[in-house]
C-alpha atoms as a PDB file:
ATOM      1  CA  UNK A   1    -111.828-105.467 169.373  1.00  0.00           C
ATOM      2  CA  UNK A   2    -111.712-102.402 166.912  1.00  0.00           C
ATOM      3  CA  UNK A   3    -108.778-100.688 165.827  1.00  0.00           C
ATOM      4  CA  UNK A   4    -108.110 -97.260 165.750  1.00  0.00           C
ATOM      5  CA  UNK A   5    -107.118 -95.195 162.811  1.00  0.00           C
ATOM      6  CA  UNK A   6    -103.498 -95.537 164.072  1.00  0.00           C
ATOM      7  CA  UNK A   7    -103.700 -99.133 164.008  1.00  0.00           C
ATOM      8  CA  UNK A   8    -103.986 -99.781 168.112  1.00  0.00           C
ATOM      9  CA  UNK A   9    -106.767-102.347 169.437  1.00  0.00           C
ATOM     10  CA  UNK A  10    -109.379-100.016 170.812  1.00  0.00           C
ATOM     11  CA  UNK A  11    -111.465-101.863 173.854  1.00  0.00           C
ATOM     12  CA  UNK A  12    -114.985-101.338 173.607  1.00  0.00           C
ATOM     13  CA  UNK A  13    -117.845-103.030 175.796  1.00  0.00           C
ATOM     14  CA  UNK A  14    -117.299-104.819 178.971  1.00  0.00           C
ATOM     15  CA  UNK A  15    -113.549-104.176 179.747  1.00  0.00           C
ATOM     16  CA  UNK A  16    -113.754-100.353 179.225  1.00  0.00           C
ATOM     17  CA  UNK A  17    -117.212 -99.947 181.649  1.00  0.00           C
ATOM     18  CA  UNK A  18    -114.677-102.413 184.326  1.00  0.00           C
ATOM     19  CA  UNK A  19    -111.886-100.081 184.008  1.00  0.00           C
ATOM     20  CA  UNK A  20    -114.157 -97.129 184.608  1.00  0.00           C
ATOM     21  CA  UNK A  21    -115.640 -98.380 187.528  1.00  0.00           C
ATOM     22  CA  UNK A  22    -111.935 -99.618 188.742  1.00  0.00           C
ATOM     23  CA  UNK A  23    -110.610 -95.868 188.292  1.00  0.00           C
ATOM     24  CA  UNK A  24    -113.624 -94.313 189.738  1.00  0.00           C
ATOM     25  CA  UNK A  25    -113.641 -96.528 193.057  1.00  0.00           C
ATOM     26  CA  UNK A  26    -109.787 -96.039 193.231  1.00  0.00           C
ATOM     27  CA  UNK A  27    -110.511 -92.394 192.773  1.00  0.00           C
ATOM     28  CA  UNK A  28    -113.144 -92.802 195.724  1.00  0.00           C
ATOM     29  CA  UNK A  29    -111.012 -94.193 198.051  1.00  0.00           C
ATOM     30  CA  UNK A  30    -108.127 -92.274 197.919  1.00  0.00           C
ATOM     31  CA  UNK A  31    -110.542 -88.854 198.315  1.00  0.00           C
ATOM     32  CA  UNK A  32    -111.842 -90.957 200.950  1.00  0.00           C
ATOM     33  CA  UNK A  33    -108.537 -91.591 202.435  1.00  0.00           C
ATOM     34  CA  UNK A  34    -107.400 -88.034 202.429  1.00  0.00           C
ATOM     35  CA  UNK A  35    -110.464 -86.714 203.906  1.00  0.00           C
ATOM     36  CA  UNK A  36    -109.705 -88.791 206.986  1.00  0.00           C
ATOM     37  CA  UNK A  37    -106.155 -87.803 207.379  1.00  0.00           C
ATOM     38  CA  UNK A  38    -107.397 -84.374 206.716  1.00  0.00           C
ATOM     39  CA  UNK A  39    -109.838 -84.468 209.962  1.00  0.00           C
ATOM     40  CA  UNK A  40    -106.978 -86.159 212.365  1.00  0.00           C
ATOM     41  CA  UNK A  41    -104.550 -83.134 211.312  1.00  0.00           C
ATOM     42  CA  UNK A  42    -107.246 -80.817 211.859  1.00  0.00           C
ATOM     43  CA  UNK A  43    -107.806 -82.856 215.265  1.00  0.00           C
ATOM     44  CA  UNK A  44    -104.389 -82.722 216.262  1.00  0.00           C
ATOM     45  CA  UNK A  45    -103.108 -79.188 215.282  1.00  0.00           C
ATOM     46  CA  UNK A  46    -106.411 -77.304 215.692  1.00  0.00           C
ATOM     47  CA  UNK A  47    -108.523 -78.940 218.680  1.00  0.00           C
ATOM     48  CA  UNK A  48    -105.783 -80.878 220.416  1.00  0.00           C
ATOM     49  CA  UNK A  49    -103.436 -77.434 220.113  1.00  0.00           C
ATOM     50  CA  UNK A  50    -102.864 -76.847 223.824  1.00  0.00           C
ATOM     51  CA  UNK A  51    -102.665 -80.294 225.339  1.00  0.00           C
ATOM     52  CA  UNK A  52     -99.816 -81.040 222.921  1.00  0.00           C
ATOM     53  CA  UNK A  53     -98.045 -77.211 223.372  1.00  0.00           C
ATOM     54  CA  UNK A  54     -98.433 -77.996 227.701  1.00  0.00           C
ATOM     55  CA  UNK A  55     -97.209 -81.896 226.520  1.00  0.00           C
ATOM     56  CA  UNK A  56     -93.640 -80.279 224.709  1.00  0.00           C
ATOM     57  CA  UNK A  57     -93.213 -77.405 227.462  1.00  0.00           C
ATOM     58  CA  UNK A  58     -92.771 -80.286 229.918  1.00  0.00           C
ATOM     59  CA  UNK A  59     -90.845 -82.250 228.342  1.00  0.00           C
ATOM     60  CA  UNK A  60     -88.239 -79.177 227.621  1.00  0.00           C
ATOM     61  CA  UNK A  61     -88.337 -77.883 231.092  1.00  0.00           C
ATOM     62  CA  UNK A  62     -87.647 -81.302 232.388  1.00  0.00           C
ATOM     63  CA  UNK A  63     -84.601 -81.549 234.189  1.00  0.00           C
ATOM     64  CA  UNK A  64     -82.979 -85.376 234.489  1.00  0.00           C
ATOM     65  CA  UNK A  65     -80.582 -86.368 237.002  1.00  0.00           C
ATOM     66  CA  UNK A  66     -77.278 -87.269 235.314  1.00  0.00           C
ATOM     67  CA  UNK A  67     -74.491 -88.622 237.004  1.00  0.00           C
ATOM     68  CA  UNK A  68     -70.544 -88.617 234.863  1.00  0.00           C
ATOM     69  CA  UNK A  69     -67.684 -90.172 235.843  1.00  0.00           C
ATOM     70  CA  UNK A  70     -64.930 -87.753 235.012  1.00  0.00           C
ATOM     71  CA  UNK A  71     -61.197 -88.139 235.072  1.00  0.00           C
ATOM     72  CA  UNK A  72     -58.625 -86.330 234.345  1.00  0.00           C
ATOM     73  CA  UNK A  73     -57.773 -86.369 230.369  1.00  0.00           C
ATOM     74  CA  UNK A  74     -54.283 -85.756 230.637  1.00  0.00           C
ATOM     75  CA  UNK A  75     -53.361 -88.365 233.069  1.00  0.00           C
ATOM     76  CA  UNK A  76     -55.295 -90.730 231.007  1.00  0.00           C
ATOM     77  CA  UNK A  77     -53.289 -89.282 228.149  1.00  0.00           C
ATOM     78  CA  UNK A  78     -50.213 -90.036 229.921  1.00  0.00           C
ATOM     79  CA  UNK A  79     -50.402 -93.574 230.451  1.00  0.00           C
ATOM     80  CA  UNK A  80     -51.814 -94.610 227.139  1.00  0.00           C
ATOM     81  CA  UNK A  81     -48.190 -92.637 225.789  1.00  0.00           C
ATOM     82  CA  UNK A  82     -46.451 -94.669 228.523  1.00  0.00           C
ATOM     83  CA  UNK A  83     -47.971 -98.240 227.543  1.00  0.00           C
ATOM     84  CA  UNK A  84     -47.144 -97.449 223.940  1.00  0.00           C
ATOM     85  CA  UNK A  85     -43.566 -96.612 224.585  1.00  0.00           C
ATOM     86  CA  UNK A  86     -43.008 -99.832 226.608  1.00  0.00           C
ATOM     87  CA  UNK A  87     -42.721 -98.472 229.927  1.00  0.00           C
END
């Protein structure tokens, strides 16, 4: 290996051309990789607009049958005070 003129081992040859090509592919890939993510949100927000828009609208407007039990708070209220005092 050469040195530099600060005194660090400079890699020449071999290694350097493998870390190129290791850098490059990486840089490939993740391009690569964004492109495609890049088409599916164009897919999804641009083509695929009004099937999802008609999708949420129904799901807001839907109306679910929901059944409570109520009681009355203060009588409830009243008997939890009346097991605490004893009686």
């Amino acid at each position: 290996m050469e040195r530099s003129k600060s005194g660090s081992a400079v890699r020449s040859g071999p290694g350097r051309q493998m870390l190129r090509r290791c850098v490059v592919l990486a840089a490939v890939f993740g391009i690569g990789v964004f492109a495609v993510l890049l088409a599916r949100l164009y897919q999804l927000q641009i083509k695929e607009h009004e099937f999802y828009e008609e999708l949420a609208i129904e799901q807001q407007l839907r109306s679910t049958g929901l059944r409570v039990a109520r009681r009355d708070i203060r009588r409830e209220h009243e008997r939890a005070g009346r097991q605490r005092d004893g009686g």
